[in-house]
N, C-alpha and C. Protein backbone atom coordinates (compact mmCIF):
# COMPACT_ATOMS: atom_id res chain seq x y z
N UNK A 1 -15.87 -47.16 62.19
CA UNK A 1 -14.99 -46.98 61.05
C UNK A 1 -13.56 -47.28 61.47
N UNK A 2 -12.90 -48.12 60.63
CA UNK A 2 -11.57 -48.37 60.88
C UNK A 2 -10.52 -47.55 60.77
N UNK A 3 -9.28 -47.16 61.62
CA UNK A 3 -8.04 -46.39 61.28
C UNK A 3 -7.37 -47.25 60.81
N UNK A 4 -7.11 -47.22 59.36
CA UNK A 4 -6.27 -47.59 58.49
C UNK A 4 -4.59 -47.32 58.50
N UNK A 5 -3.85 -48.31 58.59
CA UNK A 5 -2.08 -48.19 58.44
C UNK A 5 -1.67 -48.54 57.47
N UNK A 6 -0.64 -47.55 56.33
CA UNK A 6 -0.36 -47.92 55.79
C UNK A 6 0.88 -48.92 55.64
N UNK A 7 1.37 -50.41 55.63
CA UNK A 7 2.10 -51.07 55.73
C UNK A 7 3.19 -50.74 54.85
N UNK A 8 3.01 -51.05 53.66
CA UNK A 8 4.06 -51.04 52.31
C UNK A 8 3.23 -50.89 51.60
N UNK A 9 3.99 -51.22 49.68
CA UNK A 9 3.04 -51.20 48.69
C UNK A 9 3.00 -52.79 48.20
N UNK A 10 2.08 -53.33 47.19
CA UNK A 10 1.84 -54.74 47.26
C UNK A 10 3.45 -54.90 46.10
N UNK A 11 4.07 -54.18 45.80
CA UNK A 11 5.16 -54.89 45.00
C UNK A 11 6.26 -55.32 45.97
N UNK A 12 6.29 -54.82 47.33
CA UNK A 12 7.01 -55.19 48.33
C UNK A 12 7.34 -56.46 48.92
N UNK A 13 5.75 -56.89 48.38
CA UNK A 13 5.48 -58.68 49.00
C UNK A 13 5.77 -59.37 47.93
N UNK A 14 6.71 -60.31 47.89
CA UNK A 14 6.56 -61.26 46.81
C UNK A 14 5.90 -61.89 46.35
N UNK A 15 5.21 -62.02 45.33
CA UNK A 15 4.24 -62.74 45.22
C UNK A 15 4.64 -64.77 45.44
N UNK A 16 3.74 -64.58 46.22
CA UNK A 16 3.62 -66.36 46.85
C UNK A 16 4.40 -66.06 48.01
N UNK A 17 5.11 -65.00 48.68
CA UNK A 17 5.23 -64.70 49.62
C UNK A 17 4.60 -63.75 50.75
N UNK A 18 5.81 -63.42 51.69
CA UNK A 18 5.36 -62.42 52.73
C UNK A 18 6.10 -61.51 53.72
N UNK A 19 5.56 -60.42 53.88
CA UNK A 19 6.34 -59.84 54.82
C UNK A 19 6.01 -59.54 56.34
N UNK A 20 7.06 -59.44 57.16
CA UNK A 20 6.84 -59.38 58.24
C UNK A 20 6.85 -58.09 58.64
N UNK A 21 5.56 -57.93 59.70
CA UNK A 21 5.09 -56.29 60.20
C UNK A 21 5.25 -56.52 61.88
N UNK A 22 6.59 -55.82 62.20
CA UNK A 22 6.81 -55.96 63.11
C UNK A 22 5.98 -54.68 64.18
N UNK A 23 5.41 -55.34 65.48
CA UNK A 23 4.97 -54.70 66.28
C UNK A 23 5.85 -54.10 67.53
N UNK A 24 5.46 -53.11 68.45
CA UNK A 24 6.17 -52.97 69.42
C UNK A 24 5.44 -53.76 70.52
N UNK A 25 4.49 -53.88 70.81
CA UNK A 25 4.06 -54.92 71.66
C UNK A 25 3.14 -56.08 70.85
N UNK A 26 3.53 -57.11 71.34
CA UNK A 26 2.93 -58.56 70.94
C UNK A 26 3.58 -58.85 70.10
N UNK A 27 3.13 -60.41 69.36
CA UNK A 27 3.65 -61.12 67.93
C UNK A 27 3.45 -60.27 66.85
N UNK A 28 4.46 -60.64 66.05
CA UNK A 28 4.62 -60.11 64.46
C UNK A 28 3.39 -60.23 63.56
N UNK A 29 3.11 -59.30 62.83
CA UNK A 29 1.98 -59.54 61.65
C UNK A 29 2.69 -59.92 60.11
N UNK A 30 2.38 -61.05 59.81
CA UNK A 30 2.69 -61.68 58.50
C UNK A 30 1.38 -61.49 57.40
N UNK A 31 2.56 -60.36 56.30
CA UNK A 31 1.37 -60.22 55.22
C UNK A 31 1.60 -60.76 54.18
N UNK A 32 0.71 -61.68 53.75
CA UNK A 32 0.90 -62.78 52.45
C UNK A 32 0.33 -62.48 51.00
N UNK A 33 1.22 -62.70 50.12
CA UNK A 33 0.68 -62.28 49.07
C UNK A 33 0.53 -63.49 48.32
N UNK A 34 -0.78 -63.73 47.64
CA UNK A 34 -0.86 -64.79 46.48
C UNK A 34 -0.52 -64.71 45.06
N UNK A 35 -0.30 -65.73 44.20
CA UNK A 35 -0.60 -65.62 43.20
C UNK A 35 -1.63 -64.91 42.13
N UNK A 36 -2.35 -64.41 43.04
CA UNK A 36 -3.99 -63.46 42.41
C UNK A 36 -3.59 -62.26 42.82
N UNK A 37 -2.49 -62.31 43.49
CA UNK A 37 -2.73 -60.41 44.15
C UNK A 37 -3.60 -60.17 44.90
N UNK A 38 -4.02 -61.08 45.93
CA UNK A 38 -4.68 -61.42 46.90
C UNK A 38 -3.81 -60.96 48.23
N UNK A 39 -4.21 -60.14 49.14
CA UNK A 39 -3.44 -59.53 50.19
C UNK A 39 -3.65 -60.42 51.59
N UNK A 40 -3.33 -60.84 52.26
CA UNK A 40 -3.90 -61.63 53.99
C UNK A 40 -2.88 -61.21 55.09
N UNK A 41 -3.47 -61.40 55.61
CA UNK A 41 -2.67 -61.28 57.21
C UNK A 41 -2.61 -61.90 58.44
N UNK A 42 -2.24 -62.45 59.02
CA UNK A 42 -2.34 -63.40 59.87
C UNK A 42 -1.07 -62.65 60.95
N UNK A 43 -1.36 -63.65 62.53
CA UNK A 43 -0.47 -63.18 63.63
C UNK A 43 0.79 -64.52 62.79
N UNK A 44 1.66 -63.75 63.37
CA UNK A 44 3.18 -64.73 62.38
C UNK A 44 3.48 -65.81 63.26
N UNK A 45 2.75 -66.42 63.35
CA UNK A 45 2.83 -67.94 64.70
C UNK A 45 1.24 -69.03 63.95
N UNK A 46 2.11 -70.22 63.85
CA UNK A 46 1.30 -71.36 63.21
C UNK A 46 0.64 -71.95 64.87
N UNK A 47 -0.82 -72.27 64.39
CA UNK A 47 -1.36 -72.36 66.05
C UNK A 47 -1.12 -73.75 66.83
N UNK A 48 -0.26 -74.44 65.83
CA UNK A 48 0.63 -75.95 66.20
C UNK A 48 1.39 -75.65 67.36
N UNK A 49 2.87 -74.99 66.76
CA UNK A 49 3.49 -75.04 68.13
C UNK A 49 4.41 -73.58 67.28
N UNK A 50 3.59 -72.68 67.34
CA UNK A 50 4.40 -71.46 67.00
C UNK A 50 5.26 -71.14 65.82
N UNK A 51 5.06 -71.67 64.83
CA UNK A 51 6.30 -71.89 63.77
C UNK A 51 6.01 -69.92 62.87
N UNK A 52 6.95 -69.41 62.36
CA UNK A 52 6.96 -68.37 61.66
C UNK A 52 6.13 -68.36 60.75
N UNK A 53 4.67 -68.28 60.59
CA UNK A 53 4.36 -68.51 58.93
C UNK A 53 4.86 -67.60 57.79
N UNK A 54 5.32 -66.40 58.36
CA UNK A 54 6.08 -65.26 57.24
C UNK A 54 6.99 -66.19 56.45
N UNK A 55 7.15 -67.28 57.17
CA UNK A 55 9.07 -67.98 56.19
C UNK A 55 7.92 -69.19 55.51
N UNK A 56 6.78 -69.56 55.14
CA UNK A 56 6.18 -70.55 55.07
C UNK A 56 5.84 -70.62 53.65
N UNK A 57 5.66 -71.38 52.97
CA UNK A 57 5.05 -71.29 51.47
C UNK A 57 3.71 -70.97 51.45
N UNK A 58 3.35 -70.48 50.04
CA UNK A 58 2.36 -69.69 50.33
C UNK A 58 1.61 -70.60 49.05
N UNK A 59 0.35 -70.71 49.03
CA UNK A 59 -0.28 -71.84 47.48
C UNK A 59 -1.72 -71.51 47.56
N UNK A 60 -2.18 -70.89 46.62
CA UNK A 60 -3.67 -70.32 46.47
C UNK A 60 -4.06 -69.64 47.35
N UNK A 61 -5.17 -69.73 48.51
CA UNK A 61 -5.38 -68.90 49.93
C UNK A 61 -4.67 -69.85 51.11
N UNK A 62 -3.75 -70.69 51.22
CA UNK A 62 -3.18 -70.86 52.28
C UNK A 62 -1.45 -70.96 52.04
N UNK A 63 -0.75 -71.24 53.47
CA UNK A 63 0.05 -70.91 53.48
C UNK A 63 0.64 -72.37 54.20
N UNK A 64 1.59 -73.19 53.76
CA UNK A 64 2.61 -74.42 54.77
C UNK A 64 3.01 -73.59 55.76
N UNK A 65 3.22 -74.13 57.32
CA UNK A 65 4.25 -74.07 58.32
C UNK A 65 5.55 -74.67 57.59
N UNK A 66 6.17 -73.55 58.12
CA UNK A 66 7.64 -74.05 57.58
C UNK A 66 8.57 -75.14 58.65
N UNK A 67 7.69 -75.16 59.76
CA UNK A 67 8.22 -76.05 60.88
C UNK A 67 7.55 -77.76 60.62
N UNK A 68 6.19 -77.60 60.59
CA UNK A 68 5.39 -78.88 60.34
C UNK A 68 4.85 -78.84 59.18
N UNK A 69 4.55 -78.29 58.51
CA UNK A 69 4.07 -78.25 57.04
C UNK A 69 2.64 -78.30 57.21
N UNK A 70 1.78 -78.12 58.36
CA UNK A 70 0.67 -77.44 58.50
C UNK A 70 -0.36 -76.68 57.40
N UNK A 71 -1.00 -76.99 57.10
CA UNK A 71 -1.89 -75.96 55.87
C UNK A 71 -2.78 -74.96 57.09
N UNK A 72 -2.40 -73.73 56.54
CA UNK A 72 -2.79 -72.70 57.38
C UNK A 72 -4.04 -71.65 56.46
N UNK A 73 -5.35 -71.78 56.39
CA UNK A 73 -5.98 -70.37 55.61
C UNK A 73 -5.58 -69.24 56.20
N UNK A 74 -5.78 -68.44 54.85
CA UNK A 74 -5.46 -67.02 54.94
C UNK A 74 -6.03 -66.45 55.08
N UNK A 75 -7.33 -67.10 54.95
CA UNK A 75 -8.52 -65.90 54.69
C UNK A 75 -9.18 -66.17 55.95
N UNK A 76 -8.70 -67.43 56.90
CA UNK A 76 -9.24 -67.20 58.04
C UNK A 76 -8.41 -67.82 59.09
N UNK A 77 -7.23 -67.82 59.23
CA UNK A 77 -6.30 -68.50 59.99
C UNK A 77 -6.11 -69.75 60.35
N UNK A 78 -6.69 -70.71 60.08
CA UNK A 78 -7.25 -72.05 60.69
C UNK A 78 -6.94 -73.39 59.95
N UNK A 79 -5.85 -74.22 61.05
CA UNK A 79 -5.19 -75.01 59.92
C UNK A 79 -5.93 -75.48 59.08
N UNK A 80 -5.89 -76.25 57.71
CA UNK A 80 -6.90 -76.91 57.33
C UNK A 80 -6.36 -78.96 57.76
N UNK A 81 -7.94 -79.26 57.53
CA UNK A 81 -8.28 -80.93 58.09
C UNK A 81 -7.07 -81.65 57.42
N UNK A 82 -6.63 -82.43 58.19
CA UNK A 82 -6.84 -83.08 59.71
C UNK A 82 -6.81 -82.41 60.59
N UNK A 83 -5.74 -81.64 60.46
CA UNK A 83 -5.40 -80.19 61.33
C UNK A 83 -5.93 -79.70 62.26
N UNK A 84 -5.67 -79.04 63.59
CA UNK A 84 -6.71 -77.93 64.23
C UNK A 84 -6.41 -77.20 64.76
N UNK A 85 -7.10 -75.91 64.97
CA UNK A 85 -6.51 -74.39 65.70
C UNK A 85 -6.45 -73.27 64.56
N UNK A 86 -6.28 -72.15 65.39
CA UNK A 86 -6.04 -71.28 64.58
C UNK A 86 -5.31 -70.02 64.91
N UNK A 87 -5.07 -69.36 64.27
CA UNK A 87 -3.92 -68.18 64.45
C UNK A 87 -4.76 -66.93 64.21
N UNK A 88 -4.16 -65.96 64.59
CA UNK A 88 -5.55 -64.60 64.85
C UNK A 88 -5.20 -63.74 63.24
N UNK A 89 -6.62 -63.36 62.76
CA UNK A 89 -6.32 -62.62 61.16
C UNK A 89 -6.23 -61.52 61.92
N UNK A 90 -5.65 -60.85 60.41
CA UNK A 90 -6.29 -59.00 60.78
C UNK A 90 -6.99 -58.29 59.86
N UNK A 91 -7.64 -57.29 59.66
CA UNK A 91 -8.19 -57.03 58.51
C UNK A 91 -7.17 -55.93 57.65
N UNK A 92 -6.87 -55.99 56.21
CA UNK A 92 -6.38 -55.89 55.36
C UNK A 92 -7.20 -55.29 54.31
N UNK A 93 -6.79 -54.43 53.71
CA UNK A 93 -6.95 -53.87 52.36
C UNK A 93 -6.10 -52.97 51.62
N UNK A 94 -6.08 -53.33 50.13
CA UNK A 94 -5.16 -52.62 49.29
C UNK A 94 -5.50 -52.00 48.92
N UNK A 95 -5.29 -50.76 48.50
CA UNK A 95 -6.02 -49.39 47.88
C UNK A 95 -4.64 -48.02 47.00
N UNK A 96 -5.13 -48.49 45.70
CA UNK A 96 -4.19 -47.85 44.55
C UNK A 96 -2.72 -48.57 45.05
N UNK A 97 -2.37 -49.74 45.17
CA UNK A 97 -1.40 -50.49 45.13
C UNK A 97 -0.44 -50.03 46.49
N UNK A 98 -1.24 -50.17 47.52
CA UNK A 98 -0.46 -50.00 48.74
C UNK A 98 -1.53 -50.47 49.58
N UNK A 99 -0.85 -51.58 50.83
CA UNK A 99 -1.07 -52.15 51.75
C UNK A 99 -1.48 -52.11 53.11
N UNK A 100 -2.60 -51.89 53.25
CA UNK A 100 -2.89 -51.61 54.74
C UNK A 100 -3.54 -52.28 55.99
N UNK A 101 -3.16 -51.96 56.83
CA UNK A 101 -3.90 -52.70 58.16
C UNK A 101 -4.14 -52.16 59.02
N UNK A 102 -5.52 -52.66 59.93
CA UNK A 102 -6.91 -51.99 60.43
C UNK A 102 -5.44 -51.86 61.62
N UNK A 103 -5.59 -50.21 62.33
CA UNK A 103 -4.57 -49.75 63.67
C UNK A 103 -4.64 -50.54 64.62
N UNK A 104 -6.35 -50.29 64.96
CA UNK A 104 -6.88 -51.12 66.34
C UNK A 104 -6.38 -52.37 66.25
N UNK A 105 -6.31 -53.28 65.12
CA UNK A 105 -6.12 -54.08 65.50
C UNK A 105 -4.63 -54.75 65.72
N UNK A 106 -3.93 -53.86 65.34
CA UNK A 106 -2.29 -53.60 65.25
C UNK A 106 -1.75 -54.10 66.46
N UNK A 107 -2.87 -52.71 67.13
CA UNK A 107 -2.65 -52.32 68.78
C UNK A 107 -3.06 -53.12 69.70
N UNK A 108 -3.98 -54.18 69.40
CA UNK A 108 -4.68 -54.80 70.22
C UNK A 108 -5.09 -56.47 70.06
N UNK A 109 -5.06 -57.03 68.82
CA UNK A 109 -4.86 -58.57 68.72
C UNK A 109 -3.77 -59.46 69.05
N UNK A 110 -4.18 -60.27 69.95
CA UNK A 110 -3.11 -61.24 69.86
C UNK A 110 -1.64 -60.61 71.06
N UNK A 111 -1.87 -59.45 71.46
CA UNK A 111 -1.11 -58.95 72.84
C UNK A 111 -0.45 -60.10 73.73
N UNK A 112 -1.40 -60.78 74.07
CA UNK A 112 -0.94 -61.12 75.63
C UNK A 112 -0.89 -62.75 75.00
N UNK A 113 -0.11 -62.99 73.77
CA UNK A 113 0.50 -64.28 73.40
C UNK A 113 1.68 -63.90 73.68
N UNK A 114 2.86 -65.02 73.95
CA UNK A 114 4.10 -65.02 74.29
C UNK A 114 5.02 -65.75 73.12
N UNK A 115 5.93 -64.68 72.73
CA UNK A 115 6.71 -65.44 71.88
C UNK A 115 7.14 -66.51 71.93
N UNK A 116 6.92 -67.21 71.26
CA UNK A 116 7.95 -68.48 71.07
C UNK A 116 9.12 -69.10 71.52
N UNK A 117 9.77 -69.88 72.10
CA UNK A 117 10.94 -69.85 72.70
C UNK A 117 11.84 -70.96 72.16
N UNK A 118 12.85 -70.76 70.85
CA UNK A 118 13.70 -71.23 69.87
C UNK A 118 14.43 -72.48 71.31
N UNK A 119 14.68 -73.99 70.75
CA UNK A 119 15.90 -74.46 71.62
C UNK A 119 14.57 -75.64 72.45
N UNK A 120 15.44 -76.45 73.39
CA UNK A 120 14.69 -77.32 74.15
C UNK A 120 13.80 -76.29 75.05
N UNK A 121 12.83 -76.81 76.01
CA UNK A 121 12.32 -76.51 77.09
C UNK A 121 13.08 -76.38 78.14
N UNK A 122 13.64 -77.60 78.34
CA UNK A 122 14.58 -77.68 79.39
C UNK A 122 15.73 -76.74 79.57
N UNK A 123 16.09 -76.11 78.46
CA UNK A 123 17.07 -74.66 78.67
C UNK A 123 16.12 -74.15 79.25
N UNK A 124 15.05 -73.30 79.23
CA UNK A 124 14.26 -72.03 79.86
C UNK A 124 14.51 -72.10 81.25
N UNK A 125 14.72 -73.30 81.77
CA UNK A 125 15.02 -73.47 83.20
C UNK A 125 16.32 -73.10 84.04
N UNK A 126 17.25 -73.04 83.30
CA UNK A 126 18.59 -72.86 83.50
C UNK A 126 18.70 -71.50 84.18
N UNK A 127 19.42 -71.19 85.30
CA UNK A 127 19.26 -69.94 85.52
C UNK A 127 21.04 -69.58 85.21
N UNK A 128 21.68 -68.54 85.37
CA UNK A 128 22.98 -68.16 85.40
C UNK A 128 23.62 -67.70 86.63
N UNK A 129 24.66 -68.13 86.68
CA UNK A 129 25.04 -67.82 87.87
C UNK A 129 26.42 -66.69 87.83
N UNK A 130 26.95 -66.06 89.10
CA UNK A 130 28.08 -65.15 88.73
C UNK A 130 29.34 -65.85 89.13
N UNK A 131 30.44 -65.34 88.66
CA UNK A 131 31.40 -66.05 88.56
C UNK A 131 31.72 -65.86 90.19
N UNK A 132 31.51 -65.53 90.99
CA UNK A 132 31.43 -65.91 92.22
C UNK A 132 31.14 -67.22 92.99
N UNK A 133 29.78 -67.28 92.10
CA UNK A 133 29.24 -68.65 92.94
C UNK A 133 29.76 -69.37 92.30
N UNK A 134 30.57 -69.81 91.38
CA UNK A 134 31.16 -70.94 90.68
C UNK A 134 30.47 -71.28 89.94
């Protein structure tokens, strides 16, 4: 049996949008709302090259990358064709107009992915130095 969290209520999410459920450890959980009042959840990283899907358009059960324009399902993370990969769901349910998501999996999907890193590659390399060493 699942421990249920309550997130928000579904008037919170815009409809054709989403909100972001921030964790203390791992990636963000992005909860999407459709046009049907259809609830989803996905880890908030497009499985391309990391893009936010919380900022992404949202159109029947999927959702655009707002970076590549990627078609992403909602109902099961996975770009759609040509496309490939996928981003980790979570399980979701609404009950008397409030939003929830399974704990365990809060606590435990998608952990040991590494955020994203905004900017070239070639910055990450850069180290800093003190005004000593010049």
């Amino acid at each position: 049996m699942s421990d249920w969290k309550a997130i928000c209520r579904l008037d919170d999410i815009p409809v054709l949008g989403a909100r972001r459920v921030m964790r203390p450890a791992g990636l963000d959980v992005a909860v999407f709302r459709n046009a049907e009042d259809q609830v989803f959840a996905l880890l908030d990283r497009c499985p391309h090259k990391g893009g936010p899907l919380s900022q992404g358009i949202v159109f029947g059960t999927s959702v655009a990358c707002p970076l590549h324009n990627w078609a992403i399902g909602l109902d099961d993370g996975c770009a759609r064709s040509p496309d490939e990969g996928c981003t980790p769901k979570f399980a979701v349910k609404l009950e008397d107009g409030v939003v929830h998501l399974d704990a365990g999996e809060l606590a435990t999907h998608a952990l040991d992915l590494e955020r994203p890193v905004a900017g070239p590659q070639r910055l990450a390399a850069v180290t800093l130095r003190s005004p000593e060493e010049g």
